[in-house]
N, C-alpha and C. Protein backbone atom coordinates (compact mmCIF):
# COMPACT_ATOMS: atom_id res chain seq x y z
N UNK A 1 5.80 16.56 4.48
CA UNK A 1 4.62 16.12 3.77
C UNK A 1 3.71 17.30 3.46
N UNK A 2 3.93 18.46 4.19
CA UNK A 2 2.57 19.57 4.20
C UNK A 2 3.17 20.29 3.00
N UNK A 3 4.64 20.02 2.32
CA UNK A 3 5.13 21.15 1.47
C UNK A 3 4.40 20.49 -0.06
N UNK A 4 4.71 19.27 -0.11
CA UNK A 4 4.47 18.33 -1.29
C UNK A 4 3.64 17.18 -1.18
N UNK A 5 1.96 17.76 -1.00
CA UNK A 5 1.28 16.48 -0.68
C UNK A 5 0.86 15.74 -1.65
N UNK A 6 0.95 16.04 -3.11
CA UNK A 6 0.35 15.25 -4.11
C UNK A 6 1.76 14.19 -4.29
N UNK A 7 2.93 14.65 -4.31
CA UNK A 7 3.99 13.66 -4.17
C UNK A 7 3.81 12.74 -2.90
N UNK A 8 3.57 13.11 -1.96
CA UNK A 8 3.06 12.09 -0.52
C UNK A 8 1.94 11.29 -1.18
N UNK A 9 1.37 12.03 -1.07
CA UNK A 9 0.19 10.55 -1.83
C UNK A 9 0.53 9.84 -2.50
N UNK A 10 1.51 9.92 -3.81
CA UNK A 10 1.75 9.16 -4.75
C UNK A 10 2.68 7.92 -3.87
N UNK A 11 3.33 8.76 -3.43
CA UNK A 11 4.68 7.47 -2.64
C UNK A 11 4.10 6.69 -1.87
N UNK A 12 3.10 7.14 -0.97
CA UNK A 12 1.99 6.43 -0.18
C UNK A 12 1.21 5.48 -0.66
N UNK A 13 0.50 5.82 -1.91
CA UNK A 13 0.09 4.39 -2.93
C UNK A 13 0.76 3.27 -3.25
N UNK A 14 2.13 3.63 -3.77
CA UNK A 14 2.77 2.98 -4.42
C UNK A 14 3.64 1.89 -3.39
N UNK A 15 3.79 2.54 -2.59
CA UNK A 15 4.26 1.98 -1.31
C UNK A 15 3.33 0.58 -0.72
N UNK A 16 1.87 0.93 -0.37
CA UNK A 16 0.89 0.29 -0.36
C UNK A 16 0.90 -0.65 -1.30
N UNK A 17 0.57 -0.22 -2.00
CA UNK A 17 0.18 -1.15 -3.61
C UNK A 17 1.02 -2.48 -3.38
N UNK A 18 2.37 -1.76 -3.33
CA UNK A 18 3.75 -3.31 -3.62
C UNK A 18 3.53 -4.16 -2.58
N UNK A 19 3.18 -3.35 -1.21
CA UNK A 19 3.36 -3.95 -0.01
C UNK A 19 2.43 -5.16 -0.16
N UNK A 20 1.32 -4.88 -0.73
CA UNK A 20 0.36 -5.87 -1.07
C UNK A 20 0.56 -6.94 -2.02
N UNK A 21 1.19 -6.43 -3.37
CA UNK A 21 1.38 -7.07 -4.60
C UNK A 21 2.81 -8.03 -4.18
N UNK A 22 3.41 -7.81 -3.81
CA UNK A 22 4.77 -8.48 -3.76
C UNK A 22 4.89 -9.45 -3.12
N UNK A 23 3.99 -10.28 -1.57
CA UNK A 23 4.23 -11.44 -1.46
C UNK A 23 3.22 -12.42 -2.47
N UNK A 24 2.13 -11.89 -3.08
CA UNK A 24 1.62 -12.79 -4.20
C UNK A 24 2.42 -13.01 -5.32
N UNK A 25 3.22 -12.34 -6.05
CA UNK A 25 4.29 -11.86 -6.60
C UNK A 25 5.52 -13.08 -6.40
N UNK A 26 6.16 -12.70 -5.06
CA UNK A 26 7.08 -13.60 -5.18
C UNK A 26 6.73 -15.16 -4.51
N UNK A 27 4.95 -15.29 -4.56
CA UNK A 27 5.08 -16.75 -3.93
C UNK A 27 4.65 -17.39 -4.90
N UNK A 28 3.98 -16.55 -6.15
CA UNK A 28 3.96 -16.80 -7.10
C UNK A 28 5.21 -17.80 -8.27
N UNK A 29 6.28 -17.04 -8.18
CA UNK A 29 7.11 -17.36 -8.64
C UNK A 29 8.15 -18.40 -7.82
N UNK A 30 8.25 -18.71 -6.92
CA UNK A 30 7.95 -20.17 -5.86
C UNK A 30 9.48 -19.25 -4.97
N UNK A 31 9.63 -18.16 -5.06
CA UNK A 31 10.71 -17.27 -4.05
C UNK A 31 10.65 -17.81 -2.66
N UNK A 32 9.19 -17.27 -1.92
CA UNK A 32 8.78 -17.71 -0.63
C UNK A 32 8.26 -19.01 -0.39
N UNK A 33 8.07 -20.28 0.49
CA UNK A 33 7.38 -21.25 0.98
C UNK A 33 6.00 -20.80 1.20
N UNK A 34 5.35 -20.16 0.72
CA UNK A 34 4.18 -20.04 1.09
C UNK A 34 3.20 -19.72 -0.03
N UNK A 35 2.55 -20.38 -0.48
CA UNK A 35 0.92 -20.59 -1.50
C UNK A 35 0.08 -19.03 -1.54
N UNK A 36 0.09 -18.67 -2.94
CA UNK A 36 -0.42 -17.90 -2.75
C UNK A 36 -2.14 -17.54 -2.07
N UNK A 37 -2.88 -18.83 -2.09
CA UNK A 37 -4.47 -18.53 -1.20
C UNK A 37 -3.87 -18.05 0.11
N UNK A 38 -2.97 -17.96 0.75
CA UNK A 38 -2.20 -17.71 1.93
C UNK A 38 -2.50 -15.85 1.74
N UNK A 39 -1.76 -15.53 0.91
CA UNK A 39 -1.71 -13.86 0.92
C UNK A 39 -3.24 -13.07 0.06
N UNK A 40 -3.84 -14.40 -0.16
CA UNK A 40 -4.85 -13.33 -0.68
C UNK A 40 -5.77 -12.38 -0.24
N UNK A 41 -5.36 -11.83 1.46
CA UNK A 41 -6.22 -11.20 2.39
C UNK A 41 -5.72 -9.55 1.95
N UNK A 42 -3.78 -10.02 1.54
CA UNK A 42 -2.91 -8.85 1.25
C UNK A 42 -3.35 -8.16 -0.02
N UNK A 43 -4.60 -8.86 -1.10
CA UNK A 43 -4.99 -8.23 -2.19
C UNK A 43 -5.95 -7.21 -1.35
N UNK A 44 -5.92 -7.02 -0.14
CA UNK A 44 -7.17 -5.98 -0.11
C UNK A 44 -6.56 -4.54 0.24
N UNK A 45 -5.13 -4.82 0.43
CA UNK A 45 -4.21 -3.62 0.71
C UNK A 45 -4.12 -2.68 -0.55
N UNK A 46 -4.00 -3.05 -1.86
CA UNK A 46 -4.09 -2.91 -3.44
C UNK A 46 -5.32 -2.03 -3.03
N UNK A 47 -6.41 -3.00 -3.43
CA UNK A 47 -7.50 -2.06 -3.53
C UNK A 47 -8.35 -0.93 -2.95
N UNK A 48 -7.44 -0.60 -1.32
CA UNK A 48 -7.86 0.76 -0.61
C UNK A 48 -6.92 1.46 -0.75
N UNK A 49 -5.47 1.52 -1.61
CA UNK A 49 -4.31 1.43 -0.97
C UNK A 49 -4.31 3.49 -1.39
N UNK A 50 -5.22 3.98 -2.85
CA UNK A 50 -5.04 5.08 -2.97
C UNK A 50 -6.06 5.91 -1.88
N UNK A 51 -7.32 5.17 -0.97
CA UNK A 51 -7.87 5.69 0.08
C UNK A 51 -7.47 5.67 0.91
N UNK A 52 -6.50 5.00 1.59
CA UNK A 52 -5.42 5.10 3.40
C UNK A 52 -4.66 6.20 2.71
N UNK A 53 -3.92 5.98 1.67
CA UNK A 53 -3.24 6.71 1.30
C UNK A 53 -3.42 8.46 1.67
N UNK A 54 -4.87 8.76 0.71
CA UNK A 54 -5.68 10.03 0.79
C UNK A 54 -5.58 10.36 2.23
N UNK A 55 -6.24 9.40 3.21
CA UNK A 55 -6.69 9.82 4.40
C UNK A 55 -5.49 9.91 5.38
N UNK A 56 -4.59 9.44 5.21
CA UNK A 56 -3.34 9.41 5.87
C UNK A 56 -2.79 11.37 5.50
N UNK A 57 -2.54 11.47 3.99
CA UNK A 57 -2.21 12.88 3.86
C UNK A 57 -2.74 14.05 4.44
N UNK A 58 -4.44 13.92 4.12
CA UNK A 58 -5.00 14.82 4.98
C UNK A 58 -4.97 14.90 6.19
N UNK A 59 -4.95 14.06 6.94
CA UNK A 59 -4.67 14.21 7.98
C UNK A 59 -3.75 14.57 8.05
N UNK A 60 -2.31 14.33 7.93
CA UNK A 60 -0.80 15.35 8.40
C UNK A 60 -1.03 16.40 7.99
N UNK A 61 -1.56 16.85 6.95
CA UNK A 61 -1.85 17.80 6.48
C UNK A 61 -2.66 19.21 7.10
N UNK A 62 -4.14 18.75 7.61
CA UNK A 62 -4.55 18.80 8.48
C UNK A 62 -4.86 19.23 9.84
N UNK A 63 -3.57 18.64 10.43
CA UNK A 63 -2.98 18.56 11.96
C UNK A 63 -3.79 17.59 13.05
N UNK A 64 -4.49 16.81 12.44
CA UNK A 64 -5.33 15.48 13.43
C UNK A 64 -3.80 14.80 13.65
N UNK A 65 -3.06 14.44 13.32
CA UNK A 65 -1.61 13.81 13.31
C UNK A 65 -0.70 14.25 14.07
């Protein structure tokens, strides 16, 4: 991660992002038994997802890690 951190971040977002987007996603589309008001706590993963992200890098980066 310390060689290529703007690529770490990116994978780190994107990673985040889905992790969040994808059970609204597929309960949406009736995949899972479960309603989406159920996952809507997981929309809040989306919207910090490029700040954990940040703070996660710097830190390995860093050496707090």
């Amino acid at each position: 991660m310390k060689h290529h951190p703007v690529l770490w971040f990116y994978v780190l977002t994107f990673a985040f992002l889905w992790f969040g987007w994808l059970p609204m996603v597929a309960g949406s589309q009736g995949i899972t038994p479960f309603k989406p008001p159920l996952f809507q706590v997981l929309l809040l993963l989306p919207a910090v997802a490029p700040a954990v992200a940040a703070v996660i890098v710097t830190a390995v980066n860093e050496g707090t890690v």
